[in-house]
Protein backbone atom coordinates (compact mmCIF):
# COMPACT_ATOMS: atom_id res chain seq x y z
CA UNK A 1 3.00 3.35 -179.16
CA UNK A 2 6.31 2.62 -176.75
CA UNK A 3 7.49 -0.24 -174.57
CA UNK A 4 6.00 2.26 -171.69
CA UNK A 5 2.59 2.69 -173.05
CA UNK A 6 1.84 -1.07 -173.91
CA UNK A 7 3.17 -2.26 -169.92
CA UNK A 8 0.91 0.79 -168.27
CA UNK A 9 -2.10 -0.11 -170.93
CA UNK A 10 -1.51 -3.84 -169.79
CA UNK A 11 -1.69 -2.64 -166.04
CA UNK A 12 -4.23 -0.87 -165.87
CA UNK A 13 -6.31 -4.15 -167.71
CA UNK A 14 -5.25 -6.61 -165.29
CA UNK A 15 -5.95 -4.01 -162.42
CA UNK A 16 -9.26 -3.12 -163.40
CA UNK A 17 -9.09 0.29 -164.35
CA UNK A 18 -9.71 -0.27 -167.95
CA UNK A 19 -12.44 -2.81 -168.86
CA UNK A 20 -11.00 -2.97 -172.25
CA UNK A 21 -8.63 -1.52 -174.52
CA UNK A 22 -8.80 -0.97 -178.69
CA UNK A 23 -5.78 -2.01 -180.19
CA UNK A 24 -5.15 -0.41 -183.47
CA UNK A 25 -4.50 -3.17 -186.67
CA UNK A 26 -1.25 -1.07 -187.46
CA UNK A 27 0.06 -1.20 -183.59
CA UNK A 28 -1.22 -5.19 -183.04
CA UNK A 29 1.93 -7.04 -183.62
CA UNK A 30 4.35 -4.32 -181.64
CA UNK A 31 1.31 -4.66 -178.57
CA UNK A 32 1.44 -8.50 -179.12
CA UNK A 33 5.10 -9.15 -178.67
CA UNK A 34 4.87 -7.39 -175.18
CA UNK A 35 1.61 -9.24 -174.56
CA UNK A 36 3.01 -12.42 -174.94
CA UNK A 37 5.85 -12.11 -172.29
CA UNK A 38 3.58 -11.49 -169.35
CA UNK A 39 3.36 -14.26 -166.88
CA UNK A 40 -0.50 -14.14 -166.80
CA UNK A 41 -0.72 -13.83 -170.97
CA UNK A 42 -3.38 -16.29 -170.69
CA UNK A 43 -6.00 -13.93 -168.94
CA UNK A 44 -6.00 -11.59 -171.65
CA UNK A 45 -8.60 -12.23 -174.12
CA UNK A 46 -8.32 -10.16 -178.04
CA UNK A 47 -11.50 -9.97 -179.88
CA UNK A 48 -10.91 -9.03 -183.45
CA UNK A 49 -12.93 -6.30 -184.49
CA UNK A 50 -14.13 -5.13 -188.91
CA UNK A 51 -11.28 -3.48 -189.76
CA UNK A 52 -8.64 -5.17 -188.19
CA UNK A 53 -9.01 -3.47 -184.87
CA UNK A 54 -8.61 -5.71 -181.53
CA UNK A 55 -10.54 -5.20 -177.99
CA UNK A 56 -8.26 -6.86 -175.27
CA UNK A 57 -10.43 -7.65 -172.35
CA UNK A 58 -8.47 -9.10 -168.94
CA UNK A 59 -10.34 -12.26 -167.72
CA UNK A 60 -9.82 -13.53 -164.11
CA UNK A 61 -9.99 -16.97 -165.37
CA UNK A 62 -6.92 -17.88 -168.21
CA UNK A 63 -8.06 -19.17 -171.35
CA UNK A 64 -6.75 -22.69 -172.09
């Protein structure tokens, strides 16, 4: 996974393309870093899936 991949993955979730996207255990913390700097980090939601797997979901409300 690049810098690339994570900001077009990211896109395409807060443009509704994707309704969610599986974020392998080993590639979490690289995805998270680039995650966190977005201005609307607070709309993405990660649900932690058996495994160690996460499903980011983009929410049109932010979490608080």
């Amino acid at each position: 996974m690049t810098d690339e991949n994570v900001i077009d993955f990211i896109k395409q979730l807060r443009e509704g393309n994707i309704h969610e996207l599986c974020v392998k255990k080993e590639d979490f913390l690289f995805f998270r870093s680039i995650l966190t700097k977005q201005e609307d980090f607070k709309h993405f939601r990660g649900v932690a899936q058996r495994g160690g797997d996460i499903i980011f979901q983009y929410m049109t409300e932010p979490r608080s």
